[in-house]
C-alpha atoms as a PDB file:
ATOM      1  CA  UNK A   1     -28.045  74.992  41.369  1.00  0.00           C
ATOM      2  CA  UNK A   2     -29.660  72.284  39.524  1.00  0.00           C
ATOM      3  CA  UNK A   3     -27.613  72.246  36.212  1.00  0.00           C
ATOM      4  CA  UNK A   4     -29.576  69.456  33.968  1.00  0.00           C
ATOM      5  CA  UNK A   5     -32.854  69.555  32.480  1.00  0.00           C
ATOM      6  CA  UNK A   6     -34.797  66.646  31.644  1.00  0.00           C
ATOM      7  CA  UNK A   7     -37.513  65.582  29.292  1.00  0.00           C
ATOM      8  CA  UNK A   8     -38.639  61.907  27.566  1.00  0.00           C
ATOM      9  CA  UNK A   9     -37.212  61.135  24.522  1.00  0.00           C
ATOM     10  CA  UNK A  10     -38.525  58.140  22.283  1.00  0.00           C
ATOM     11  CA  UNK A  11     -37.377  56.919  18.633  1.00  0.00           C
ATOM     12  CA  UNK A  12     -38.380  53.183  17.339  1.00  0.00           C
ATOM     13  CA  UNK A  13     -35.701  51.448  19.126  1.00  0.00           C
ATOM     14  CA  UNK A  14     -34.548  52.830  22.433  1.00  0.00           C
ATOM     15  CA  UNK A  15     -36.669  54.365  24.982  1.00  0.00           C
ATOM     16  CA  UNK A  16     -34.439  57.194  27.666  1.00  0.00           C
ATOM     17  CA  UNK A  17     -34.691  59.629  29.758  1.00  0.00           C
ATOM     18  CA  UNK A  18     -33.125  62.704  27.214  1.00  0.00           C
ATOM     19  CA  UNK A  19     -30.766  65.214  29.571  1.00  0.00           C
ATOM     20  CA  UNK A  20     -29.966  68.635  28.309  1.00  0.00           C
ATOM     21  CA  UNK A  21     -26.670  69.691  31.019  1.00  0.00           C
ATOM     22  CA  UNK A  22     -26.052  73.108  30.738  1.00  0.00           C
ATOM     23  CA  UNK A  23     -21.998  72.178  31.390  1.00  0.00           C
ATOM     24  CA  UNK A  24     -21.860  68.874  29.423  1.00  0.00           C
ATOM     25  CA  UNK A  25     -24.965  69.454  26.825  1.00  0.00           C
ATOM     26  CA  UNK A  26     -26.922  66.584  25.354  1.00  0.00           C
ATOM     27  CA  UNK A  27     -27.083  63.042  26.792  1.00  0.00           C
ATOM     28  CA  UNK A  28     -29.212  59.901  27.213  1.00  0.00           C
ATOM     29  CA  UNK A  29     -28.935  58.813  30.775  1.00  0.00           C
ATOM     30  CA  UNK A  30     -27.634  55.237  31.072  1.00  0.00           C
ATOM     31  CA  UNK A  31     -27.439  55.082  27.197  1.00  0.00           C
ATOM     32  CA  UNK A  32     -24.721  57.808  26.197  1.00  0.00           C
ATOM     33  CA  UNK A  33     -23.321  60.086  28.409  1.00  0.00           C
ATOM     34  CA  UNK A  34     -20.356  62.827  27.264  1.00  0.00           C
ATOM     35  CA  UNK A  35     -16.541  61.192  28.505  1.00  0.00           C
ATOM     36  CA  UNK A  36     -14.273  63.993  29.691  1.00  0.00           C
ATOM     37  CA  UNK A  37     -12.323  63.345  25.678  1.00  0.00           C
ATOM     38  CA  UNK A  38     -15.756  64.975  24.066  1.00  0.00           C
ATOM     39  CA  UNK A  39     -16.367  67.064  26.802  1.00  0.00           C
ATOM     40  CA  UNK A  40     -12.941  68.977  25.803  1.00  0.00           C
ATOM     41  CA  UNK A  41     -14.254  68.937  22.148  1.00  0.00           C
ATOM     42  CA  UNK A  42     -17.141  69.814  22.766  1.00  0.00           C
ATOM     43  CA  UNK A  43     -15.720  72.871  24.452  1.00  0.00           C
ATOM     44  CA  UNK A  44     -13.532  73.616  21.159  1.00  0.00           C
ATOM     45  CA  UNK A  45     -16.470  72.817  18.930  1.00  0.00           C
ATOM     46  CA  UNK A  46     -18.839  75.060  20.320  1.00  0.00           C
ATOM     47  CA  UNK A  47     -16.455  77.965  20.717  1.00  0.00           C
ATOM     48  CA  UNK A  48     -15.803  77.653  16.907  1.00  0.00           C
ATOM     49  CA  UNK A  49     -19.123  77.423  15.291  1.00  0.00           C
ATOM     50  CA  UNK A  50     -20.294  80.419  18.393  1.00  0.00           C
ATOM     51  CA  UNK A  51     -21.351  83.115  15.602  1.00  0.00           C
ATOM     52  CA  UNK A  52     -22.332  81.847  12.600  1.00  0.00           C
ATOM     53  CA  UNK A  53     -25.422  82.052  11.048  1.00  0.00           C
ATOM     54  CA  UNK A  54     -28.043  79.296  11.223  1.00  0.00           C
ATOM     55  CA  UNK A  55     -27.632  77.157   7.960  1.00  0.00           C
ATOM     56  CA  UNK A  56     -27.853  73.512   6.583  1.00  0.00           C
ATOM     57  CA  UNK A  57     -25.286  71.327   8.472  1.00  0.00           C
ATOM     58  CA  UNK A  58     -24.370  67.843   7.804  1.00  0.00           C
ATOM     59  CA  UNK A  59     -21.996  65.848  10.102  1.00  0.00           C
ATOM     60  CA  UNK A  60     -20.634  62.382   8.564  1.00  0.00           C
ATOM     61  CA  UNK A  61     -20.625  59.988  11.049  1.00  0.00           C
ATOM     62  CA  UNK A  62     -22.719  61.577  13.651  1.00  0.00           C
ATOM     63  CA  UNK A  63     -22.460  58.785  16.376  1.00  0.00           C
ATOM     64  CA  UNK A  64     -24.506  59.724  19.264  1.00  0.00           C
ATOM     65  CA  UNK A  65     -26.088  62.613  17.756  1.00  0.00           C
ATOM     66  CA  UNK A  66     -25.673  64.873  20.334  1.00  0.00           C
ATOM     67  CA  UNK A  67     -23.490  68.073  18.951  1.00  0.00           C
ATOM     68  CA  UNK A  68     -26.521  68.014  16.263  1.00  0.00           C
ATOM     69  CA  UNK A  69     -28.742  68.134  18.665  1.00  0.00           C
ATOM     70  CA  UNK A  70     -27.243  71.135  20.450  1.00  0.00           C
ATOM     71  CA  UNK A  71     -27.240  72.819  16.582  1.00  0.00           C
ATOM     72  CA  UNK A  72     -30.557  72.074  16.093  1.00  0.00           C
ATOM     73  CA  UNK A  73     -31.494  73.547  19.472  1.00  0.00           C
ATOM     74  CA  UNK A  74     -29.893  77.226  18.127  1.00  0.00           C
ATOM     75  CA  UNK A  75     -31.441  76.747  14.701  1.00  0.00           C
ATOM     76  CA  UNK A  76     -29.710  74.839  12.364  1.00  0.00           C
ATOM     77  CA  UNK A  77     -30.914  72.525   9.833  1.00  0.00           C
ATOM     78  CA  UNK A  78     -29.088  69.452  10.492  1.00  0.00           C
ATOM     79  CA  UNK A  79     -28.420  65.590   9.022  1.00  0.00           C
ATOM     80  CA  UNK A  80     -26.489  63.283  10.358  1.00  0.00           C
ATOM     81  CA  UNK A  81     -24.612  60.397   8.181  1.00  0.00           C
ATOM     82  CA  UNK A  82     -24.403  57.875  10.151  1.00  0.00           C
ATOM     83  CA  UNK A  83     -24.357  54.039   8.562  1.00  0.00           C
ATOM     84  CA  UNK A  84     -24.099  52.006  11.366  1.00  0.00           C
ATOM     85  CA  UNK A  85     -27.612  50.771  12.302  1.00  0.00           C
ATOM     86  CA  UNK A  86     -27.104  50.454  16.359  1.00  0.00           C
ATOM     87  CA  UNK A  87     -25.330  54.569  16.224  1.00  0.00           C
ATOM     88  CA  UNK A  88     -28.490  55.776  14.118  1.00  0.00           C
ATOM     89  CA  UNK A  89     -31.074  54.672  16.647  1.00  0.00           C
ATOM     90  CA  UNK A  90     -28.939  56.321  19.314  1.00  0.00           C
ATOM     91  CA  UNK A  91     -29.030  59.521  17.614  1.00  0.00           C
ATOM     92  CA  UNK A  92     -32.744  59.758  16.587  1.00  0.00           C
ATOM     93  CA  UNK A  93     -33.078  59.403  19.942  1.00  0.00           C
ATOM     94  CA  UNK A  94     -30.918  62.222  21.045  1.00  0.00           C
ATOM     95  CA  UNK A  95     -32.404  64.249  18.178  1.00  0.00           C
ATOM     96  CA  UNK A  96     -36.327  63.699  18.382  1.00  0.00           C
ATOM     97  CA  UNK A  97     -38.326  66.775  19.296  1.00  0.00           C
ATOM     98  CA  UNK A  98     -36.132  68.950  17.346  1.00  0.00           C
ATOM     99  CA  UNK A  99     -38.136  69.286  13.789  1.00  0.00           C
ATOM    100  CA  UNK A 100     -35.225  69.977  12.324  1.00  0.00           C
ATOM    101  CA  UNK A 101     -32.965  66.929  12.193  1.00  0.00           C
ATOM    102  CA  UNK A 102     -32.696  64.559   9.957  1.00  0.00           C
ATOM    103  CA  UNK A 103     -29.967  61.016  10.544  1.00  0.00           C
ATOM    104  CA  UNK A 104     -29.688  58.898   7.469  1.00  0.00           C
ATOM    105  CA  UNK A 105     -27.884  55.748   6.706  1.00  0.00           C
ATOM    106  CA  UNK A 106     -26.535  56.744   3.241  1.00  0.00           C
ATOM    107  CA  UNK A 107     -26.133  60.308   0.961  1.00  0.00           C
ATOM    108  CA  UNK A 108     -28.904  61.444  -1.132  1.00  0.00           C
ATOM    109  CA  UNK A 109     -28.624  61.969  -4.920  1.00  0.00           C
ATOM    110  CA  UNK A 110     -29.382  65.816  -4.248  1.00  0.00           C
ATOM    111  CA  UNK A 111     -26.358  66.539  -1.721  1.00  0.00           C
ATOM    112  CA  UNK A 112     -24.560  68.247  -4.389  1.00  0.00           C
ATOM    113  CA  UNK A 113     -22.918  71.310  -3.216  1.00  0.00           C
ATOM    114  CA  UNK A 114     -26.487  72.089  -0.525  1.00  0.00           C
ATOM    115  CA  UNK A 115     -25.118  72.354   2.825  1.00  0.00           C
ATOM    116  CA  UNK A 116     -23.257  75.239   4.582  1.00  0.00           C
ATOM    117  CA  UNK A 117     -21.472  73.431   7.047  1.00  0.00           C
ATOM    118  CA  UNK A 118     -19.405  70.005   6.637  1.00  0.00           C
ATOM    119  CA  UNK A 119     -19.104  68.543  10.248  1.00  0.00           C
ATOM    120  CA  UNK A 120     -16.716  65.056  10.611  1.00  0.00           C
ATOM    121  CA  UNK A 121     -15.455  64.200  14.094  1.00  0.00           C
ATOM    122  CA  UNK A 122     -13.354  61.274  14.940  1.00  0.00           C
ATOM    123  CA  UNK A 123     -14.270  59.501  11.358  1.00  0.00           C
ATOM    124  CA  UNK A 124     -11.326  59.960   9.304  1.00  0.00           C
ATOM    125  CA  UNK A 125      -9.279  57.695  11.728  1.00  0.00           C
ATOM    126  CA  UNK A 126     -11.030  54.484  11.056  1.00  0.00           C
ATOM    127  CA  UNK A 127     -10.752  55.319   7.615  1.00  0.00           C
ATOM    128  CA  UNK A 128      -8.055  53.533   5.212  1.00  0.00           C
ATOM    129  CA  UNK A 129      -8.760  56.175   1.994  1.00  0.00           C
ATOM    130  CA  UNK A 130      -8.993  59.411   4.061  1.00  0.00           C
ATOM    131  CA  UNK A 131      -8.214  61.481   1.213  1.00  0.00           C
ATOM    132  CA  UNK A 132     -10.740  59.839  -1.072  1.00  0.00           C
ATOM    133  CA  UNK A 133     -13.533  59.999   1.694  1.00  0.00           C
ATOM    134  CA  UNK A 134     -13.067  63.833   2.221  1.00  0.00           C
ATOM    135  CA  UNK A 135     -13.215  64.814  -1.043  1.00  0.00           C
ATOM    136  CA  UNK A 136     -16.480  62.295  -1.421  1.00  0.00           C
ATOM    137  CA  UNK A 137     -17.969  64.774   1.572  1.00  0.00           C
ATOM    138  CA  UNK A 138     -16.726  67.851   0.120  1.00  0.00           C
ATOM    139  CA  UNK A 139     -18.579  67.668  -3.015  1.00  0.00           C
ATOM    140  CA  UNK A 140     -21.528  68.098  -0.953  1.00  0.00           C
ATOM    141  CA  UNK A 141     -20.494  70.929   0.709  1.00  0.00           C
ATOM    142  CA  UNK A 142     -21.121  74.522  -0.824  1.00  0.00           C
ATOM    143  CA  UNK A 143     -17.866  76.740  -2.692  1.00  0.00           C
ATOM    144  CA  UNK A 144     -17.022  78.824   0.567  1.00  0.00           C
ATOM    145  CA  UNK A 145     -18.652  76.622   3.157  1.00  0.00           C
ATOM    146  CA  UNK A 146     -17.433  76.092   6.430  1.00  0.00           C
ATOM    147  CA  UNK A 147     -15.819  72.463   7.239  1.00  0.00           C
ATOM    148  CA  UNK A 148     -14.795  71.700  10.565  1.00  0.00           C
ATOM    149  CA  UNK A 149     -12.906  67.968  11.204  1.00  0.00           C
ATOM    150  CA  UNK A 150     -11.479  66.403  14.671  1.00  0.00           C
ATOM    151  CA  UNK A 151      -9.141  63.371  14.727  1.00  0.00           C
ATOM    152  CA  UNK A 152      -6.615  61.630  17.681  1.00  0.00           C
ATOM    153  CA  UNK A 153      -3.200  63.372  17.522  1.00  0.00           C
ATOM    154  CA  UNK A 154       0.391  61.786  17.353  1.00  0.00           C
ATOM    155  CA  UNK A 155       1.396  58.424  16.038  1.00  0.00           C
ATOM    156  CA  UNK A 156       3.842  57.989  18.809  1.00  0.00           C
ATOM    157  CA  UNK A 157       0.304  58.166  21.102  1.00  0.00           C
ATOM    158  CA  UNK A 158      -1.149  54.653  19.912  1.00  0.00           C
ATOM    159  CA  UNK A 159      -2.434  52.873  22.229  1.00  0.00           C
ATOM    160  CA  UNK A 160      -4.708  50.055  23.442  1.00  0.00           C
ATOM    161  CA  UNK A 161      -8.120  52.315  22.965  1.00  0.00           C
ATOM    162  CA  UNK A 162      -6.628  53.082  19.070  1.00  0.00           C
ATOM    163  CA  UNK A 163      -7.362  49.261  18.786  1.00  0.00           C
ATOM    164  CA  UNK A 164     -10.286  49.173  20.525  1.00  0.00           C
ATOM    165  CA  UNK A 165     -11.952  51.921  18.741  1.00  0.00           C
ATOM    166  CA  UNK A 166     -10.885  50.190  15.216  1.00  0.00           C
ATOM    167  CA  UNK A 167      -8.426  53.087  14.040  1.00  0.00           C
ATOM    168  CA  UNK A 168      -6.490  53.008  11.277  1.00  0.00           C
ATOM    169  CA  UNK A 169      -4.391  55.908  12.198  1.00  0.00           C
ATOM    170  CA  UNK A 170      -3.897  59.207  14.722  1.00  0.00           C
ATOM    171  CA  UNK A 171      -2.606  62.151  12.596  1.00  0.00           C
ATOM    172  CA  UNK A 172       0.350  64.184  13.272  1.00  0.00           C
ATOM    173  CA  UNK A 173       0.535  68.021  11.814  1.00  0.00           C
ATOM    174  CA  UNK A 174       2.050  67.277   8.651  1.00  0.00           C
ATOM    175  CA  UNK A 175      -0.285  64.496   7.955  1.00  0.00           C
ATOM    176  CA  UNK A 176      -3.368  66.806   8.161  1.00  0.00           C
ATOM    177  CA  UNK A 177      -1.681  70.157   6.303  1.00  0.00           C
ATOM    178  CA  UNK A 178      -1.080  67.572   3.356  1.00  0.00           C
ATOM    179  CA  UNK A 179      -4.458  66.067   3.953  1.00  0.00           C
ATOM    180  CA  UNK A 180      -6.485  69.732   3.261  1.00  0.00           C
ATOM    181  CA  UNK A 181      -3.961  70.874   0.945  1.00  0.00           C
ATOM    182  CA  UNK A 182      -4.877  68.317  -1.828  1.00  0.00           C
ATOM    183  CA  UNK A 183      -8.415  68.458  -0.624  1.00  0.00           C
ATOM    184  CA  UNK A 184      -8.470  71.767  -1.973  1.00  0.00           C
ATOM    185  CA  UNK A 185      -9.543  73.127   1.274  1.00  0.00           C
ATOM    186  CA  UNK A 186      -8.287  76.256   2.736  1.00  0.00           C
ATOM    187  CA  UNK A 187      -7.137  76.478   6.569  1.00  0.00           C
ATOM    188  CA  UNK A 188      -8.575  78.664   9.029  1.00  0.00           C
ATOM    189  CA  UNK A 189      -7.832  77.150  12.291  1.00  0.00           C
ATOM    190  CA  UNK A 190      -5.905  74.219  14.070  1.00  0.00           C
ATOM    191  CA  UNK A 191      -6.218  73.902  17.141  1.00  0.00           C
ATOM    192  CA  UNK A 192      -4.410  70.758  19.391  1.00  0.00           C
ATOM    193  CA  UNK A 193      -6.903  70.433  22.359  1.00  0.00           C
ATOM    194  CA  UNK A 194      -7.181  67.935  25.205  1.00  0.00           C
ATOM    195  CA  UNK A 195      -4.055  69.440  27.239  1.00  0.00           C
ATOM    196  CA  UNK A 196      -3.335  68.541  30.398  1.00  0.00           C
ATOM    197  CA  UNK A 197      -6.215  66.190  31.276  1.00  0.00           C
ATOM    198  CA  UNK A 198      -6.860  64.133  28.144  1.00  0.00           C
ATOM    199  CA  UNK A 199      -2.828  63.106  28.745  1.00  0.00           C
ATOM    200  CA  UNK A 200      -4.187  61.883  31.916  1.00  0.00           C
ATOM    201  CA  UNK A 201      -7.180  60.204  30.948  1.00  0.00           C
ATOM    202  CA  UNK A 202      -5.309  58.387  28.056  1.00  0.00           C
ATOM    203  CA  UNK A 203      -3.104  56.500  30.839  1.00  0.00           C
ATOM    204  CA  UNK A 204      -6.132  55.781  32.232  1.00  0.00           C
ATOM    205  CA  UNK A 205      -8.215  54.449  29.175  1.00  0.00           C
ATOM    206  CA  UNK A 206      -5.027  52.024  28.442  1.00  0.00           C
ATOM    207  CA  UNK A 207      -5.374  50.381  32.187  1.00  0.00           C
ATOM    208  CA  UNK A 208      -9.515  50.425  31.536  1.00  0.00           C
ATOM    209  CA  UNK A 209      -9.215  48.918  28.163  1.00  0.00           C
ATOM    210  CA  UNK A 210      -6.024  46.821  28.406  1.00  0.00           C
ATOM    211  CA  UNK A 211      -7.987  43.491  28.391  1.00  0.00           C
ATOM    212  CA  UNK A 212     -11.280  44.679  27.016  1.00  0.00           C
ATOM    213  CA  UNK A 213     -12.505  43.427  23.786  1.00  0.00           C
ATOM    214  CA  UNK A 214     -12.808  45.966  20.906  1.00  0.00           C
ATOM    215  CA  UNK A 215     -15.964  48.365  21.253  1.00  0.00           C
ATOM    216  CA  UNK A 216     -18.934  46.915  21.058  1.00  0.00           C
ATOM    217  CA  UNK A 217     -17.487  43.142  21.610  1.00  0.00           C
ATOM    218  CA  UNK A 218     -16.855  43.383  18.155  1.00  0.00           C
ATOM    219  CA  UNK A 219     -13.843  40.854  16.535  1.00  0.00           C
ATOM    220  CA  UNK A 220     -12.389  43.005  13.978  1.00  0.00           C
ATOM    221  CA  UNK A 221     -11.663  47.077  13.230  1.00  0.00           C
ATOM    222  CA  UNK A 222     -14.840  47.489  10.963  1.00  0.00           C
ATOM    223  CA  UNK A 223     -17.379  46.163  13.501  1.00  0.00           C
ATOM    224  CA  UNK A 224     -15.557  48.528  16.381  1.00  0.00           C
ATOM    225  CA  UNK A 225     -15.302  51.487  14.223  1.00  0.00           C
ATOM    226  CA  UNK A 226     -19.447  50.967  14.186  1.00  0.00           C
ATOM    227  CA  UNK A 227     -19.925  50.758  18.082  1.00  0.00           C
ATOM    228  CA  UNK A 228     -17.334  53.087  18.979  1.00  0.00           C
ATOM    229  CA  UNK A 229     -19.442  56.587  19.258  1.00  0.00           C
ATOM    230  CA  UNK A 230     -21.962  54.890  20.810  1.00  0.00           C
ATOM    231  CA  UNK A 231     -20.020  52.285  23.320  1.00  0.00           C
ATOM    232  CA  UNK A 232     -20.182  54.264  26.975  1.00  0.00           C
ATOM    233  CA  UNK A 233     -20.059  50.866  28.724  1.00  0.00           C
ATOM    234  CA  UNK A 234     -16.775  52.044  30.385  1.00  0.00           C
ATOM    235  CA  UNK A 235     -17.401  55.816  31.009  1.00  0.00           C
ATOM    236  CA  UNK A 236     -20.777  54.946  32.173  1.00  0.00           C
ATOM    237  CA  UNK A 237     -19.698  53.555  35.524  1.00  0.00           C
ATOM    238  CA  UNK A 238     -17.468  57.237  36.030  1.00  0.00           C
ATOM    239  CA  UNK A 239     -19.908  59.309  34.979  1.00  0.00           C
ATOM    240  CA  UNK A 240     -21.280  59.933  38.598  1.00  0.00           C
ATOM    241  CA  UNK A 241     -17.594  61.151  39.412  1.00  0.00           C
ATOM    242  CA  UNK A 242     -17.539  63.378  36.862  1.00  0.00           C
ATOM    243  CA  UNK A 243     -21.222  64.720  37.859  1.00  0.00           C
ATOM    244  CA  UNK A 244     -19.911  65.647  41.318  1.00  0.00           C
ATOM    245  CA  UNK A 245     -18.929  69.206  42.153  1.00  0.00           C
ATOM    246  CA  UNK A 246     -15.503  68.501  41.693  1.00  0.00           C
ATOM    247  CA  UNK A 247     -15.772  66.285  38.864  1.00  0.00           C
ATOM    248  CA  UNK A 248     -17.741  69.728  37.106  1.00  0.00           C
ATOM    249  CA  UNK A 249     -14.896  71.889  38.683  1.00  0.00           C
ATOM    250  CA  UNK A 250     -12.106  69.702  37.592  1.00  0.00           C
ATOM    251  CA  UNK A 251     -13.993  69.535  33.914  1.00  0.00           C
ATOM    252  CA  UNK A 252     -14.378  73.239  34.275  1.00  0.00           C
ATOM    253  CA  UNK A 253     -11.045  73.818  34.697  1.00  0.00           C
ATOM    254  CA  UNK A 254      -9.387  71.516  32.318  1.00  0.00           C
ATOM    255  CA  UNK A 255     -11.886  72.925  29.358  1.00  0.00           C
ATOM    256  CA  UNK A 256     -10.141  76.638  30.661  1.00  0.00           C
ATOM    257  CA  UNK A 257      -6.436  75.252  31.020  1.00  0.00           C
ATOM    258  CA  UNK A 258      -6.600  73.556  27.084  1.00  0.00           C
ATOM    259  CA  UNK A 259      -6.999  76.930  25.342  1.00  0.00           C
ATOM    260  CA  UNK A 260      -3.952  78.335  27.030  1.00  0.00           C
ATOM    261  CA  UNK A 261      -2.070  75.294  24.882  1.00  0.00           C
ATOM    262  CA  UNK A 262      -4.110  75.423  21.626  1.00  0.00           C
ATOM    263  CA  UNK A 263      -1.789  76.320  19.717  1.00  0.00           C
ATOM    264  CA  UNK A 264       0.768  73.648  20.278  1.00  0.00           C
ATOM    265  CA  UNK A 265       0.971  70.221  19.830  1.00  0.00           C
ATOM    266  CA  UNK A 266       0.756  69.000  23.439  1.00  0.00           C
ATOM    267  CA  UNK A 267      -3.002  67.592  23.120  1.00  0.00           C
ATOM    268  CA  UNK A 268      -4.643  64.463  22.685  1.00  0.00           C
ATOM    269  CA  UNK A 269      -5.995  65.420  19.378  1.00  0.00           C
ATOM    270  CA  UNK A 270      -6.536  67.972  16.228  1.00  0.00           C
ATOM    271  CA  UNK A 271      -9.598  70.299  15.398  1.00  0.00           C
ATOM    272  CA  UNK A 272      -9.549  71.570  11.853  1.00  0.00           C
ATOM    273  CA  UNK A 273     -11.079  74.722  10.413  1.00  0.00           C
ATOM    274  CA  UNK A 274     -11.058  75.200   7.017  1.00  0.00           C
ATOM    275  CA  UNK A 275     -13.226  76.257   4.189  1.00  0.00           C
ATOM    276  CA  UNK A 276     -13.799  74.566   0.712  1.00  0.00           C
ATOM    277  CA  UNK A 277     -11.978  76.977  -2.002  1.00  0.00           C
ATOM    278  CA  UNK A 278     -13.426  76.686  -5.458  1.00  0.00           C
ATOM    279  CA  UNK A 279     -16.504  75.451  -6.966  1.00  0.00           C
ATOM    280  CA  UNK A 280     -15.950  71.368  -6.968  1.00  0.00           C
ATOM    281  CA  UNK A 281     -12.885  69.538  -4.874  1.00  0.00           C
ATOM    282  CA  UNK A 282     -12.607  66.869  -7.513  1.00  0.00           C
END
């Protein structure tokens, strides 16, 4: 069975080949391609946000683009926040033809309690005022509306790739209850995900990465925080493993086998559910 369908995607900078792979979802081949890490959030992401209504969805630091692409595609109105130049061309990329998504560099005046759904993934980590910058996003988020965050578990887990992806921090439980507490945001869901295979593929990224500059060549955390959602120049060269049958089989499998361990903290990292309480988090 053929699972990927294909179509040409232009912005003003890049110029791909646009994939839409009915296990892996969006990608731009030999640009951006989904490492098994997103591939098991993506599977947690989905699952969560399965349901709910079409509405107006921004995601702060939308790297790539593609999870707004896939909301776009089942008719939401989406913008993506995303301020570094190189990931913003990547993602109007992934995101033209949809009519209904928008990527922008900084927030407009008019954000003020407008959208339905706050989306952050993998942004608070490179992020020395976490606190500060979620209560920043929440004002823009409707009383009631949904917010859904992911961030690298376990302190005792830092690594080599922490460093190359310019993090500032992973996040243990306690750190994120405290974090949405005095956020003002009220928890729905936490879910540890990644188990068995992201312990796996975190050995592996350390040996990959061990004498690899920081992501995008860059010399210092700010500069790597940038290219990280965007920097496949390692998974690129696997990604024709992980296309095989029993790369999708082993994918398959691993996305079944982490929901059986949700609920405790053996995974690679944390997806928060939560909604905003009140009428202003400030």
């Amino acid at each position: 069975m053929n699972t990927t369908t294909m179509l040409h995607a232009r912005s003003d900078t890049h110029e791909g080949l646009f994939c839409k792979d009915r296990q892996y979802g969006p990608m731009l081949e030999g640009l951006w391609v989904p490492a098994p890490r997103y591939v098991l959030r993506r599977d947690r992401i989905m699952a969560a946000l399965a349901g709910h209504a079409p509405g107006r969805v921004l995601e702060v630091g939308c790297g790539a683009g593609a999870l707004l692409r896939e909301l776009a595609d089942l008719g939401h109105k989406c913008i993506g926040l995303e301020a570094a130049p190189a990931a913003a061309s990547v993602a109007r990329t992934m995101t033209n033809g949809t009519g209904a998504t928008q990527i922008v560099s900084e927030p407009a005046p008019d954000w003020k309690e407008s959208f339905d759904t706050l989306l952050a993934f993998e942004v608070l980590e490179h992020i020395e005022q976490d606190e500060q910058a979620l209560r920043e996003w929440l004002t823009w988020l409707k009383p009631g509306g949904l917010v859904m965050l992911s961030m690298p578990a376990h302190m005792r887990s830092w690594s080599r790739r922490d460093e190359w992806a310019g993090h500032v921090r992973r996040y243990d439980r306690a750190d994120i209850m405290r974090l949405t507490a005095r956020s003002n945001l009220r928890l729905e869901g936490l879910e540890c995900y990644g188990y068995p295979l992201a312990t796996f593929t975190n050995w592996l990224a350390n040996k990959r990465f061990r004498n690899k500059d920081m992501a995008g060549g860059a010399d210092d955390p700010h500069t790597a925080t940038a290219a990280s959602g965007t920097d496949r120049s390692v998974d690129l060269s696997y990604f024709g493993m992980q296309q095989s049958w029993l790369g999708r089989f082993a994918m398959a499998l691993a996305c079944q086998t982490q929901r059986l361990f949700r609920r405790t903290d053996f995974g690679d990292g944390y997806i928060v559910i939560a909604r905003k309480s009140g009428s202003d988090t400030n």
